[in-house]
Structures are given as C-alpha cells and as structure tokens.
PDB file of N, CA and C in Angstrom:
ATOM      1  N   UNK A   1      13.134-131.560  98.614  1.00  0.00           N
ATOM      2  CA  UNK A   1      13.787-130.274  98.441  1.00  0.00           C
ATOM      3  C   UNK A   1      12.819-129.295  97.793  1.00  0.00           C
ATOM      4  N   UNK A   2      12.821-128.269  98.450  1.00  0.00           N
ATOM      5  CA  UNK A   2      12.384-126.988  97.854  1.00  0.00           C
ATOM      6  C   UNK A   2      13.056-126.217  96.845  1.00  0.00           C
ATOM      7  N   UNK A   3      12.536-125.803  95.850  1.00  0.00           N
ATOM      8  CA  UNK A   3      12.971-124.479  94.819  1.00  0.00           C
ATOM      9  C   UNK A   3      12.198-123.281  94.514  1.00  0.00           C
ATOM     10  N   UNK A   4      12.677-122.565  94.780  1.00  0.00           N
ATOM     11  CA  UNK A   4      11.776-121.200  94.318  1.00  0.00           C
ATOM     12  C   UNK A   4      12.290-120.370  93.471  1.00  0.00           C
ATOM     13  N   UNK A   5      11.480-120.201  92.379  1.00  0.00           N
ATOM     14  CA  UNK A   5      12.129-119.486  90.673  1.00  0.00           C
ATOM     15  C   UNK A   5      11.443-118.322  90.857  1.00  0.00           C
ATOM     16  N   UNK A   6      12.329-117.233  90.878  1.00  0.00           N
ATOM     17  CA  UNK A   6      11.764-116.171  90.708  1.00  0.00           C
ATOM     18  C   UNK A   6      12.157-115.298  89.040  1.00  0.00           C
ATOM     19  N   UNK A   7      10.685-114.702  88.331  1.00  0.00           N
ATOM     20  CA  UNK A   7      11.162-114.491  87.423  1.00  0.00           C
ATOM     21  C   UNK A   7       9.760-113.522  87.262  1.00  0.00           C
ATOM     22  N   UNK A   8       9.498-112.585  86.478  1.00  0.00           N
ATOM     23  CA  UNK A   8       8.802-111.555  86.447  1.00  0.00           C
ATOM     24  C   UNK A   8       7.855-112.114  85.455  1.00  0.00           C
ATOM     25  N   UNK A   9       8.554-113.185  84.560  1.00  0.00           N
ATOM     26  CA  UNK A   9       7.257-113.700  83.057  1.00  0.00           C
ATOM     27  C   UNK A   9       7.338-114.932  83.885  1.00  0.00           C
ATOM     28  N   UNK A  10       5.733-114.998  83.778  1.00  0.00           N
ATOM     29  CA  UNK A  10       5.100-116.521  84.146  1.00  0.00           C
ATOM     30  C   UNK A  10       5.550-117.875  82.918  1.00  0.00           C
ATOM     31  N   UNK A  11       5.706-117.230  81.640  1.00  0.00           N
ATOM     32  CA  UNK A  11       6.282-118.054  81.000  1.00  0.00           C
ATOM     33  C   UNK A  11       7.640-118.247  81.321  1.00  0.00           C
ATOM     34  N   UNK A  12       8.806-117.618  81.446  1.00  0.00           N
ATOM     35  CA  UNK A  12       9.583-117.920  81.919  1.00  0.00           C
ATOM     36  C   UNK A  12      10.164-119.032  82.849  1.00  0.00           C
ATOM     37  N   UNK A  13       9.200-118.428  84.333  1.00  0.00           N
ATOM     38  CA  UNK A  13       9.151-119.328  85.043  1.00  0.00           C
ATOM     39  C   UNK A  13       8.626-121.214  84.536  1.00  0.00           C
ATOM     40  N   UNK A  14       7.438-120.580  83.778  1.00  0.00           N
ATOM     41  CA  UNK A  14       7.296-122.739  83.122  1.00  0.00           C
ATOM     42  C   UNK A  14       8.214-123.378  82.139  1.00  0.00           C
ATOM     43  N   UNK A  15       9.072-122.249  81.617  1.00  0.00           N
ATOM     44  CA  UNK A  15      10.411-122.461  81.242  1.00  0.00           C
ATOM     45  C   UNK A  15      11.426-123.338  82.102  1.00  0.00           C
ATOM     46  N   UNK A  16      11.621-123.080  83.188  1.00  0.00           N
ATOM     47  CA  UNK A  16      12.725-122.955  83.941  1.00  0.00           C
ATOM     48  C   UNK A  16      12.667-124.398  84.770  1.00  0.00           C
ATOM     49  N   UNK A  17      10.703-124.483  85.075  1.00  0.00           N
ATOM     50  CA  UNK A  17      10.565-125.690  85.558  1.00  0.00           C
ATOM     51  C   UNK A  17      10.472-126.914  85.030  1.00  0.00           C
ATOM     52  N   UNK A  18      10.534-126.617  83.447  1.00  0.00           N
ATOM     53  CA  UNK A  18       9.978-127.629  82.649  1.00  0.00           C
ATOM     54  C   UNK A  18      11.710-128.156  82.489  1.00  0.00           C
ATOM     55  N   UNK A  19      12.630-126.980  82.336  1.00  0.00           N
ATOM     56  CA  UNK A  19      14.135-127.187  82.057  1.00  0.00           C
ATOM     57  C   UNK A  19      14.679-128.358  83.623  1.00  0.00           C
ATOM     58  N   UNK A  20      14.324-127.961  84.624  1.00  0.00           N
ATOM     59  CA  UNK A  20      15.015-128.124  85.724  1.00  0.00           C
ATOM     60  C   UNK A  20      14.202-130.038  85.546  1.00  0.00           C
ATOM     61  N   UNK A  21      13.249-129.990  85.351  1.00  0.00           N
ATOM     62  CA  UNK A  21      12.483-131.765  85.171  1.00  0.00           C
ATOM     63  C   UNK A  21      13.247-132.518  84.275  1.00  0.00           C
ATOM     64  N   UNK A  22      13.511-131.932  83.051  1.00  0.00           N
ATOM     65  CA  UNK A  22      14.088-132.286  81.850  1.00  0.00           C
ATOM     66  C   UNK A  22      15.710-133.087  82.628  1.00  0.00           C
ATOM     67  N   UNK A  23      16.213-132.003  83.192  1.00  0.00           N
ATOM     68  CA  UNK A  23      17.443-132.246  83.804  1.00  0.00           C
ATOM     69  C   UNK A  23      17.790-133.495  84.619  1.00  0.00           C
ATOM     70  N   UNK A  24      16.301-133.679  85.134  1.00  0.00           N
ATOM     71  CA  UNK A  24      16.423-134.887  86.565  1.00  0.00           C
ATOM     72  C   UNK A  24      16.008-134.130  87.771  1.00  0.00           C
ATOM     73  N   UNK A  25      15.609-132.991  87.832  1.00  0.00           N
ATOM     74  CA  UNK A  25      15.358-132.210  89.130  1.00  0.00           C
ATOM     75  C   UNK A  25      13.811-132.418  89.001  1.00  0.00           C
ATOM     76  N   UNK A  26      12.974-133.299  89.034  1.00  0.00           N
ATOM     77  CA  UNK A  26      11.833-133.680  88.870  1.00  0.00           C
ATOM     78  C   UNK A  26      10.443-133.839  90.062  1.00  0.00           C
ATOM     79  N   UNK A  27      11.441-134.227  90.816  1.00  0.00           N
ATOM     80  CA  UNK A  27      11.394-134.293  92.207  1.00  0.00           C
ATOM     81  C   UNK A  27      11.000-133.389  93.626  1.00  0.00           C
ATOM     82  N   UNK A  28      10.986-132.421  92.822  1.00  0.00           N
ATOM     83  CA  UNK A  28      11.123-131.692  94.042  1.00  0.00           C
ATOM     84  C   UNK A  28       9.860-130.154  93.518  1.00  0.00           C
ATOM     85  N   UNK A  29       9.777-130.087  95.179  1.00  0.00           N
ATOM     86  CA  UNK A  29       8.522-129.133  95.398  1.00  0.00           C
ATOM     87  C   UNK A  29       9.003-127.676  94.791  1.00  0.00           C
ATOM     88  N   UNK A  30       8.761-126.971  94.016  1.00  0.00           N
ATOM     89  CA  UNK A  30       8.867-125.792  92.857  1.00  0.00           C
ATOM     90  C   UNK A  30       7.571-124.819  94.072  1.00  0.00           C
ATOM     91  N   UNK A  31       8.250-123.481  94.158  1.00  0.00           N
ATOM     92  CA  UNK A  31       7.475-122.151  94.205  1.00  0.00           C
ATOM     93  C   UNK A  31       7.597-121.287  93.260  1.00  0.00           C
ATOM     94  N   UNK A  32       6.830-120.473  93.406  1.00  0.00           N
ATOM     95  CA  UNK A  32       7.515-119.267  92.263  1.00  0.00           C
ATOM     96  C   UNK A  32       7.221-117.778  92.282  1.00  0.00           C
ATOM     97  N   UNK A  33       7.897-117.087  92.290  1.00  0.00           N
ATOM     98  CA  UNK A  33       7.787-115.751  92.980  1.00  0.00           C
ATOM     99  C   UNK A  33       7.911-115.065  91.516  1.00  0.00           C
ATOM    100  N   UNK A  34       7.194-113.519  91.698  1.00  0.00           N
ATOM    101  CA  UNK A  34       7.038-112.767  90.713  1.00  0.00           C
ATOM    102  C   UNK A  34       7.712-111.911  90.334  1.00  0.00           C
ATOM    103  N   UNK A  35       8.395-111.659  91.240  1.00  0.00           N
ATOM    104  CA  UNK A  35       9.762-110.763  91.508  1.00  0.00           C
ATOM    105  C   UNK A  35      10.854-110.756  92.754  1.00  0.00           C
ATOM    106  N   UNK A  36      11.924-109.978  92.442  1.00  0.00           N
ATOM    107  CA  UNK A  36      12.660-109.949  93.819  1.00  0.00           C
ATOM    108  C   UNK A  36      11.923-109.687  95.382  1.00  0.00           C
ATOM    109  N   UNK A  37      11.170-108.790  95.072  1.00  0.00           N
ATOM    110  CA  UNK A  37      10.879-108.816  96.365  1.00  0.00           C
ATOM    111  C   UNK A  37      10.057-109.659  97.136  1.00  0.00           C
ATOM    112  N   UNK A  38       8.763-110.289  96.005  1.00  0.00           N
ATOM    113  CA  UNK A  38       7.889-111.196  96.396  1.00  0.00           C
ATOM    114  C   UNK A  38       8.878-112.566  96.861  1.00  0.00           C
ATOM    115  N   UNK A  39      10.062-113.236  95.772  1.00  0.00           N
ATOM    116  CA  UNK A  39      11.207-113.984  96.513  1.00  0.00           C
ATOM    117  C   UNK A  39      11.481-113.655  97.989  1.00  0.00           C
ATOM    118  N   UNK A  40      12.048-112.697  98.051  1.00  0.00           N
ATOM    119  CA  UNK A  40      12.554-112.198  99.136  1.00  0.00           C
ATOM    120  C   UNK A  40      11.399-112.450 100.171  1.00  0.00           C
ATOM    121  N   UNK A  41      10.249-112.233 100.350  1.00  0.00           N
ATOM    122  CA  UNK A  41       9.010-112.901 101.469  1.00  0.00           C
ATOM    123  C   UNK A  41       8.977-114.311 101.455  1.00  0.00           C
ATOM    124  N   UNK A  42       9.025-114.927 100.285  1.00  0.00           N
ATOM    125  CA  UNK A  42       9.050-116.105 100.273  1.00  0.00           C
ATOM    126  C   UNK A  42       9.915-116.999 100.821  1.00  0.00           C
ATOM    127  N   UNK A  43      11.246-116.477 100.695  1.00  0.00           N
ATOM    128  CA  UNK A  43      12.355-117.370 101.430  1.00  0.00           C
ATOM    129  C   UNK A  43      12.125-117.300 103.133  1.00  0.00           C
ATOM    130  N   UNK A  44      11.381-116.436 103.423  1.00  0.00           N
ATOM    131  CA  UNK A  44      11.502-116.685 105.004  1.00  0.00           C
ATOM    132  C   UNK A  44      10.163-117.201 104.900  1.00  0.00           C
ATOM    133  N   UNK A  45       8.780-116.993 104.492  1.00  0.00           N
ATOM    134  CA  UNK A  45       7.271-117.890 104.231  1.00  0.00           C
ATOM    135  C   UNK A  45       7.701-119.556 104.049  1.00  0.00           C
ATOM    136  N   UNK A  46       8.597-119.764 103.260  1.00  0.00           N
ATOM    137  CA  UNK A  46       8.695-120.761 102.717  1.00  0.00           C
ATOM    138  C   UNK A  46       9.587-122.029 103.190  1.00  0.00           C
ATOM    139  N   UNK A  47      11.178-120.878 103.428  1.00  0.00           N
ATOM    140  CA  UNK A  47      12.300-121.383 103.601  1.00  0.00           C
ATOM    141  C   UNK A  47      12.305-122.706 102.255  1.00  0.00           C
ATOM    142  N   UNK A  48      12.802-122.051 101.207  1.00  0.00           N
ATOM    143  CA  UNK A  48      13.447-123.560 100.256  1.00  0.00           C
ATOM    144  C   UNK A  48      14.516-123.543 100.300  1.00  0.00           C
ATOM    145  N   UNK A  49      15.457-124.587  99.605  1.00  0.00           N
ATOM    146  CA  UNK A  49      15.988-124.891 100.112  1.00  0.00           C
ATOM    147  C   UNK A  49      17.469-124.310  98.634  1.00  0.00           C
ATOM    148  N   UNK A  50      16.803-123.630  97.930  1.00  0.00           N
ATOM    149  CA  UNK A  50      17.561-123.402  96.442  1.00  0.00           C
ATOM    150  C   UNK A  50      16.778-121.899  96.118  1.00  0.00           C
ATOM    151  N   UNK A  51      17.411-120.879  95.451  1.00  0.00           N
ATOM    152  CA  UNK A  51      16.736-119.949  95.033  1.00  0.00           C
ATOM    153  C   UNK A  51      16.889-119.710  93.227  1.00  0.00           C
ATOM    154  N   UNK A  52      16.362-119.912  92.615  1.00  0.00           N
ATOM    155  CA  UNK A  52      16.739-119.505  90.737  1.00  0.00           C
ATOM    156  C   UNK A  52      15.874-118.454  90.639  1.00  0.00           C
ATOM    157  N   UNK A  53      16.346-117.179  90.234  1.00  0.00           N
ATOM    158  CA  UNK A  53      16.318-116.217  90.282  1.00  0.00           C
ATOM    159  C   UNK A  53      16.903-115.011  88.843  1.00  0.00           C
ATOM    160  N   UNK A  54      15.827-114.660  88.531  1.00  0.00           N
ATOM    161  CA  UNK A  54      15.861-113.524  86.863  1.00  0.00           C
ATOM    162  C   UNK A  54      16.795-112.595  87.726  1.00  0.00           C
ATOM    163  N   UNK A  55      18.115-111.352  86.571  1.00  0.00           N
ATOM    164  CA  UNK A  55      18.230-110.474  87.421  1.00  0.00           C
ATOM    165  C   UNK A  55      17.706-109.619  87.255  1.00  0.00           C
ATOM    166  N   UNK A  56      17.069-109.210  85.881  1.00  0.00           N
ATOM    167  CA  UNK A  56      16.249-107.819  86.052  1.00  0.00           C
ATOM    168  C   UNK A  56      14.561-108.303  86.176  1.00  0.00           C
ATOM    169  N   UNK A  57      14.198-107.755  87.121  1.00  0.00           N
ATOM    170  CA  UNK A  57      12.794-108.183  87.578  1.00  0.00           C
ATOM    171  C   UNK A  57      12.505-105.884  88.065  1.00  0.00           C
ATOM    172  N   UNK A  58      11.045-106.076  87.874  1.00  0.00           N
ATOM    173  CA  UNK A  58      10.778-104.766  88.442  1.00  0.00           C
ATOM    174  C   UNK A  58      10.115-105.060  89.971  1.00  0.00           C
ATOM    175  N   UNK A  59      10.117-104.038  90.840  1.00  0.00           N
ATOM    176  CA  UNK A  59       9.734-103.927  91.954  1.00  0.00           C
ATOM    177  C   UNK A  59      11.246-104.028  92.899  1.00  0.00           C
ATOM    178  N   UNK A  60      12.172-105.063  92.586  1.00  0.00           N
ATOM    179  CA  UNK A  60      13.182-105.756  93.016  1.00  0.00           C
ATOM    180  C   UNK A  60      13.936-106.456  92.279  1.00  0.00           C
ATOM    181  N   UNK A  61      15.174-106.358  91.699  1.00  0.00           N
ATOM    182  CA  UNK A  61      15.723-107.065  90.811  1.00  0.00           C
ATOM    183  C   UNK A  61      16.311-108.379  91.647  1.00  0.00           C
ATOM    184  N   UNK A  62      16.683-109.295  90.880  1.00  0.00           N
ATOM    185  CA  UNK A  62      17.421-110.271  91.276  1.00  0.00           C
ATOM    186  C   UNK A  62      18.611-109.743  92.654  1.00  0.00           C
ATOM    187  N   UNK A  63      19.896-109.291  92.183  1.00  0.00           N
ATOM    188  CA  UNK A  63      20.797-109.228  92.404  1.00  0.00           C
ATOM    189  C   UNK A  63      20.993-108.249  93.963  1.00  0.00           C
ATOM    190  N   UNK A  64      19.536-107.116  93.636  1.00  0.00           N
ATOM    191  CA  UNK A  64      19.219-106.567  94.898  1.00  0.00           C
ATOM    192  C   UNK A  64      18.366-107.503  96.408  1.00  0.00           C
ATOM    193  N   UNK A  65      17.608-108.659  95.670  1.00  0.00           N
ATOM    194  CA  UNK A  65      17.143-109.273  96.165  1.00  0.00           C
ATOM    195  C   UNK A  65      18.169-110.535  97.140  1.00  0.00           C
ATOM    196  N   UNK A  66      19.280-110.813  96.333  1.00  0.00           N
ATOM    197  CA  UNK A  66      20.526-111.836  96.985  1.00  0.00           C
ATOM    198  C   UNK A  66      20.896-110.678  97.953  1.00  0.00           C
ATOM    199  N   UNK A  67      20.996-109.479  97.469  1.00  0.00           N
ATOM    200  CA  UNK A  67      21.781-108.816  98.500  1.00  0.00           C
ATOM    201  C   UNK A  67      20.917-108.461 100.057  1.00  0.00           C
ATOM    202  N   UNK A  68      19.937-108.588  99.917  1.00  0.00           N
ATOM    203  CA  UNK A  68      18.883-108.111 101.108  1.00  0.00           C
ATOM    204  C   UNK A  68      19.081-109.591 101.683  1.00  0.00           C
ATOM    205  N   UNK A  69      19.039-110.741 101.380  1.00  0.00           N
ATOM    206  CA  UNK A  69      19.095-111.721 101.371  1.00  0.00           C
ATOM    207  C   UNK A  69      20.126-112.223 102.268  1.00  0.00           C
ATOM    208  N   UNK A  70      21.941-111.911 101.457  1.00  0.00           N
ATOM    209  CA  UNK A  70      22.646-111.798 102.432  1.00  0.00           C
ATOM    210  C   UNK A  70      23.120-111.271 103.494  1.00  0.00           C
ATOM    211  N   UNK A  71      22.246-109.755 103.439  1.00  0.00           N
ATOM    212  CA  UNK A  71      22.270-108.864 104.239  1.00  0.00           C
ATOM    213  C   UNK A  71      21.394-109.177 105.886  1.00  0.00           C
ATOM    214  N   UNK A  72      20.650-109.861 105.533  1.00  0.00           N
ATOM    215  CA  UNK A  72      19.881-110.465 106.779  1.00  0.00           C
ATOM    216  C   UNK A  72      20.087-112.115 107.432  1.00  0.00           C
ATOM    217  N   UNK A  73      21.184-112.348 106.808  1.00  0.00           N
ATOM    218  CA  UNK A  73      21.969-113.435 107.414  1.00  0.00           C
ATOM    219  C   UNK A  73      21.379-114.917 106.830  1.00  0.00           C
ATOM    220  N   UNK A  74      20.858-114.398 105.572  1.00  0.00           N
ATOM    221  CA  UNK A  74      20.388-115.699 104.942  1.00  0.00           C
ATOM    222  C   UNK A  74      21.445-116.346 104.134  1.00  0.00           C
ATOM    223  N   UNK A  75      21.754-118.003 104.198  1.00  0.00           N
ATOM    224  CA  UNK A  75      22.831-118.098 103.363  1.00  0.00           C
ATOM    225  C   UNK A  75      22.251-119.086 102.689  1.00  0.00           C
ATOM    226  N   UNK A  76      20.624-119.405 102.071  1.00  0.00           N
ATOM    227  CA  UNK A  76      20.143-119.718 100.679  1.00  0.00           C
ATOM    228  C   UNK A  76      20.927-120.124  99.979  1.00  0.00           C
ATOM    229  N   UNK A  77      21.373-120.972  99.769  1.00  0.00           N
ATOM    230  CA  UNK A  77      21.505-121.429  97.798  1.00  0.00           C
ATOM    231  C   UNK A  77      21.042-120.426  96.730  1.00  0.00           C
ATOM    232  N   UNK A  78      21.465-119.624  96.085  1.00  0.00           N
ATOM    233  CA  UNK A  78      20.992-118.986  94.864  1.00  0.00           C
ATOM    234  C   UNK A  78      21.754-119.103  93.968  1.00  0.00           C
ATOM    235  N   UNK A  79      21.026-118.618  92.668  1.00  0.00           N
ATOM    236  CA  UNK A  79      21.957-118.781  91.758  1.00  0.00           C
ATOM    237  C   UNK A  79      21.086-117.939  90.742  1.00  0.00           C
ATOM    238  N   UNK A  80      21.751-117.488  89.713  1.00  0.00           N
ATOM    239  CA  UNK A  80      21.070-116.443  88.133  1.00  0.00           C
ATOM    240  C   UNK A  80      20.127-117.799  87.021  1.00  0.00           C
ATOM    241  N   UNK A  81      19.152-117.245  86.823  1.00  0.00           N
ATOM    242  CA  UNK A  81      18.544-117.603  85.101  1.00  0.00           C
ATOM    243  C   UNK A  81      18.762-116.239  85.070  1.00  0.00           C
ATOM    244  N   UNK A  82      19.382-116.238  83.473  1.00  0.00           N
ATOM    245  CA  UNK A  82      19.307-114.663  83.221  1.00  0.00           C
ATOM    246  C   UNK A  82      19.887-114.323  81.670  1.00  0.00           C
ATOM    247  N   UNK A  83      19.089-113.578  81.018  1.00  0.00           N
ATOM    248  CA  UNK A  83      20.000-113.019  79.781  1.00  0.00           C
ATOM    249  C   UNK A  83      21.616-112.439  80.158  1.00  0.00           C
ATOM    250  N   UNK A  84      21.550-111.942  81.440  1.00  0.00           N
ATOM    251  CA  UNK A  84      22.576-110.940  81.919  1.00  0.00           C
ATOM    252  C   UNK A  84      23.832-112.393  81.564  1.00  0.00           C
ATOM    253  N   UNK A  85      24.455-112.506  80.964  1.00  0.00           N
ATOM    254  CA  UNK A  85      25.807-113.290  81.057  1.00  0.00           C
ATOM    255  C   UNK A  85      27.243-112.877  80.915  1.00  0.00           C
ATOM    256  N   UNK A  86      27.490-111.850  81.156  1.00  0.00           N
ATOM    257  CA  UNK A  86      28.562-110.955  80.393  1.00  0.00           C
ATOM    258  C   UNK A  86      29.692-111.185  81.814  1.00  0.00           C
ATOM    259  N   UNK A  87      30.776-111.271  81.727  1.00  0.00           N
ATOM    260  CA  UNK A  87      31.627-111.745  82.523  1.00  0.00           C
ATOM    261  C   UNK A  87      31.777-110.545  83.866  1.00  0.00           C
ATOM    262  N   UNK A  88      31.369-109.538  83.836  1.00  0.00           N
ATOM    263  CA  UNK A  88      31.428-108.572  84.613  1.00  0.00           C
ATOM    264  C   UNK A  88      29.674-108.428  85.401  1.00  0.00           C
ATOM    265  N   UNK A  89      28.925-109.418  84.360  1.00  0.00           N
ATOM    266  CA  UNK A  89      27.604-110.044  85.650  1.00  0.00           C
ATOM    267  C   UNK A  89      27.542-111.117  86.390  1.00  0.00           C
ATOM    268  N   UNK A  90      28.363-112.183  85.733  1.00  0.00           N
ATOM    269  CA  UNK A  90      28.661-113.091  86.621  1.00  0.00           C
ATOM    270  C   UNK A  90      30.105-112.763  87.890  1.00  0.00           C
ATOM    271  N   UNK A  91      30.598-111.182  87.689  1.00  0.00           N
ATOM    272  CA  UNK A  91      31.824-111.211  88.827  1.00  0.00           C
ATOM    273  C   UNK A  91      30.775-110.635  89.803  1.00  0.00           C
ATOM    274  N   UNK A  92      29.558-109.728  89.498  1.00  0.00           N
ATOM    275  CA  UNK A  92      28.664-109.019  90.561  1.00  0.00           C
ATOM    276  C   UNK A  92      28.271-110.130  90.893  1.00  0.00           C
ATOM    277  N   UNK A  93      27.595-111.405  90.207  1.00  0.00           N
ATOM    278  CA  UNK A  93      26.574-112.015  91.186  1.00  0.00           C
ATOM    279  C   UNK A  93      27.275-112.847  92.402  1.00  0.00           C
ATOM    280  N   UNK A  94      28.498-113.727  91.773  1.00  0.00           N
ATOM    281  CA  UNK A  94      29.590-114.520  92.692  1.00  0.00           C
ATOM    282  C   UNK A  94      30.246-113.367  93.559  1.00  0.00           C
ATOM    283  N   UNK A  95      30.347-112.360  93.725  1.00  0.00           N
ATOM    284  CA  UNK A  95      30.479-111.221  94.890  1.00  0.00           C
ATOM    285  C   UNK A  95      29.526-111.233  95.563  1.00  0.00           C
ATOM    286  N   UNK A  96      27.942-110.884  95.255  1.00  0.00           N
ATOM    287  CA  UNK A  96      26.994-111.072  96.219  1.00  0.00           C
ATOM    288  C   UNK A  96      26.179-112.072  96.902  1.00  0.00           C
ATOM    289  N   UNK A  97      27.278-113.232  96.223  1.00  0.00           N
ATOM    290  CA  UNK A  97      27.089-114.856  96.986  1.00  0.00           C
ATOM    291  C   UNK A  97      26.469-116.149  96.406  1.00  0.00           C
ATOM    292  N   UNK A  98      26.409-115.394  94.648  1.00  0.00           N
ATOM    293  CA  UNK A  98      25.350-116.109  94.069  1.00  0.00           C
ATOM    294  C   UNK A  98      26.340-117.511  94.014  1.00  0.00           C
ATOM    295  N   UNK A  99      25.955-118.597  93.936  1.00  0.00           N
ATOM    296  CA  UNK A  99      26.800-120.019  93.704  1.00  0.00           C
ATOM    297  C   UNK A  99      26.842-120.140  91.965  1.00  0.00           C
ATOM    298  N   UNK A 100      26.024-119.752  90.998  1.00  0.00           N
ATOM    299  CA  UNK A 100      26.390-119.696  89.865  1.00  0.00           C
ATOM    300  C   UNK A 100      25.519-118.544  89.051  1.00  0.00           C
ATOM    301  N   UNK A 101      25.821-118.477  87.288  1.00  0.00           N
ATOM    302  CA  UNK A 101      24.968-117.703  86.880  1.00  0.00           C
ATOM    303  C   UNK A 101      24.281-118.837  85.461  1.00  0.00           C
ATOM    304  N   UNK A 102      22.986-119.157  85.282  1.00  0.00           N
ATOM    305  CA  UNK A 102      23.012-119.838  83.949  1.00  0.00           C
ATOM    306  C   UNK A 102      22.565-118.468  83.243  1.00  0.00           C
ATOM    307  N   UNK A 103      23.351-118.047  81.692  1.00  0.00           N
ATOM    308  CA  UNK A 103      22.685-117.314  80.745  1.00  0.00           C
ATOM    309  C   UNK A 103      21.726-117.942  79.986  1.00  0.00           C
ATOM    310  N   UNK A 104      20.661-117.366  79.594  1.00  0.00           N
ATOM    311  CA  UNK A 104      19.795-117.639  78.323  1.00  0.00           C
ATOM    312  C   UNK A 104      20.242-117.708  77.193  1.00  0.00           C
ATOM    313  N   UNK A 105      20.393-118.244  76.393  1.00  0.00           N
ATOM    314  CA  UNK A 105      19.705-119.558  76.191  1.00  0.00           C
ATOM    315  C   UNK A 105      20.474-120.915  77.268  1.00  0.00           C
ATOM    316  N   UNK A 106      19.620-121.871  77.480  1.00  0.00           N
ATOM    317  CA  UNK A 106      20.002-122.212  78.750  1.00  0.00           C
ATOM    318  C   UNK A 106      19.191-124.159  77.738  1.00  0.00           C
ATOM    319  N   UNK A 107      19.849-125.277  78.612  1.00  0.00           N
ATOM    320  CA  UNK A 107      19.265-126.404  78.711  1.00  0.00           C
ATOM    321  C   UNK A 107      19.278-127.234  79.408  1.00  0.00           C
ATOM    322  N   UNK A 108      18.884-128.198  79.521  1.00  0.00           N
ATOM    323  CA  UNK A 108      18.840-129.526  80.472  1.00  0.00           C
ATOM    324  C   UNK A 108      20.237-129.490  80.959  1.00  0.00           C
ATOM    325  N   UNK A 109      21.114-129.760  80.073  1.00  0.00           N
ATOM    326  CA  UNK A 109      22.655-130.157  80.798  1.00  0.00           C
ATOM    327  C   UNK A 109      22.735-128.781  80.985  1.00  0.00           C
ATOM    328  N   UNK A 110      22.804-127.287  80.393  1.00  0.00           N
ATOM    329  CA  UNK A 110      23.176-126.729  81.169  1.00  0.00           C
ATOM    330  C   UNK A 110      22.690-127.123  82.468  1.00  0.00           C
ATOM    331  N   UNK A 111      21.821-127.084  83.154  1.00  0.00           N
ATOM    332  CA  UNK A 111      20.727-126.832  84.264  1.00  0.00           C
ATOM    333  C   UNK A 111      21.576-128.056  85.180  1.00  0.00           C
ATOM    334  N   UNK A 112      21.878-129.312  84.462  1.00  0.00           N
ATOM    335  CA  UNK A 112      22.644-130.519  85.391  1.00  0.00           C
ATOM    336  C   UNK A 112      24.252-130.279  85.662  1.00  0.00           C
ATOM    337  N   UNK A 113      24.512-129.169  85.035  1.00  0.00           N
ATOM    338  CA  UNK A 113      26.402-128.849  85.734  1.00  0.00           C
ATOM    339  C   UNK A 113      25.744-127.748  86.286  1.00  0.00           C
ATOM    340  N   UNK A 114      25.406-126.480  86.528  1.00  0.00           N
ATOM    341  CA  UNK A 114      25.338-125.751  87.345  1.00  0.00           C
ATOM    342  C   UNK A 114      24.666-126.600  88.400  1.00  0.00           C
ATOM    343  N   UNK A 115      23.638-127.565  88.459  1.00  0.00           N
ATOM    344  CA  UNK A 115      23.211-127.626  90.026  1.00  0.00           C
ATOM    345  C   UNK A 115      23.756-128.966  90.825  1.00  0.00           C
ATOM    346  N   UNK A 116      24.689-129.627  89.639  1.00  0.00           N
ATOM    347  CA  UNK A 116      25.312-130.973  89.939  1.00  0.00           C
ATOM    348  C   UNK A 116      26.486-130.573  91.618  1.00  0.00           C
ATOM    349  N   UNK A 117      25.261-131.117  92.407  1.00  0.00           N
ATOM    350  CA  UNK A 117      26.424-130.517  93.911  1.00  0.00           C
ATOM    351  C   UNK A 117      25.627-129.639  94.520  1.00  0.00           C
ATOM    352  N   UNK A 118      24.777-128.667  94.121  1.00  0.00           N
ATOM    353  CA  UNK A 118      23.703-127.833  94.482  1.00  0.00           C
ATOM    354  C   UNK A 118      22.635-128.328  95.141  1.00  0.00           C
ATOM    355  N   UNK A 119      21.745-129.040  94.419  1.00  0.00           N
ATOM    356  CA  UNK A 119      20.921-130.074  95.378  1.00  0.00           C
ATOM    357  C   UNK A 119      20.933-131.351  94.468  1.00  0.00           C
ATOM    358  N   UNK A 120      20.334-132.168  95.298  1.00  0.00           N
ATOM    359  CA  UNK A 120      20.493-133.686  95.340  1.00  0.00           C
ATOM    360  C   UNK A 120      19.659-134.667  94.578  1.00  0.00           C
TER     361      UNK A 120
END
C-alpha cells in the first residue's frame, strides 16, 4: 500500500510517518508532497492508495486540494492531519469526502482508530 502525506513542514511530515510506524502502518511505501497542489500531481503520478493531508498548506490548501480531487472523479482515501479540529472543520472536510479528520496533537492509537478499516 501506498501513502502520501502532504504537509507544507518537512518536519511535520517525519512526524506523521514516524506516528503512522509507531501505529503498525510500517509497512507500507510513504510519499510526500509539499503542498496541496504538489499532492494533487501526485495522486495521478503516483496513484496511492491513502491520502494524509495538512489543511492549511500555501500554494493549495488541503481541503481545496480533496475538492479538485473529487471534482475530477478521484475517489482516494483521504483524510485531515491538522491543527484545524473544531467541529465545523471536521463537518467541511466529511462534506468534501474526507473519511476522517485527526487534530494535533495526535498519536499512535490516535493514528490506529482513524485508519483501523482504512488500509490494511
């Protein structure tokens, strides 16, 4: 399985991968995009098979990026890493198809119930 983390801080991103190993997601081939839009090339370059995704990124935010996303008939796996957690960001992202949102601060078990069913 493929994953591609998109997140604007490179630390972040070794955040996210070091979280997702921790979890049991150890396994699997990691990309990582710099922003929404660089994601957004990547999912058709790449095709993975999961998208984790910051929502405020510059060039392309997250949330604009799911939407171009679903807008071109991609139906990706995505889902939020994100400070954004406020109950009226997780109703935008599950509107624009996201399958979940994790907020920051975030851990291993978080990371194993949001993707428990997600991938394998």
């Amino acid at each position: 399985m493929k994953i591609l983390i998109a997140d604007d801080s490179r630390v972040m991103r070794q955040i996210v991968i070091r979280t997702l190993r921790q979890a049991g997601f150890d396994d699997h081939e990691i990309v990582e995009a710099e922003d929404g839009a660089d994601a957004l090339a990547k999912v058709g370059s790449e095709e993975p098979d999961l998208v984790l995704s910051d929502w405020n990124m510059p060039n392309m935010t997250g949330i604009e990026c799911l939407q171009a996303l679903r807008s071109s008939g991609s139906t990706v796996p995505f889902g939020f890493v994100t400070s954004e957690g406020s109950p009226e960001m997780r109703e935008r992202a599950a509107n624009a198809g996201a399958l979940f949102l994790i907020a920051k601060p975030f851990n291993e078990d978080t990371f194993a119930d949001a993707l428990s069913g997600v991938i394998a």
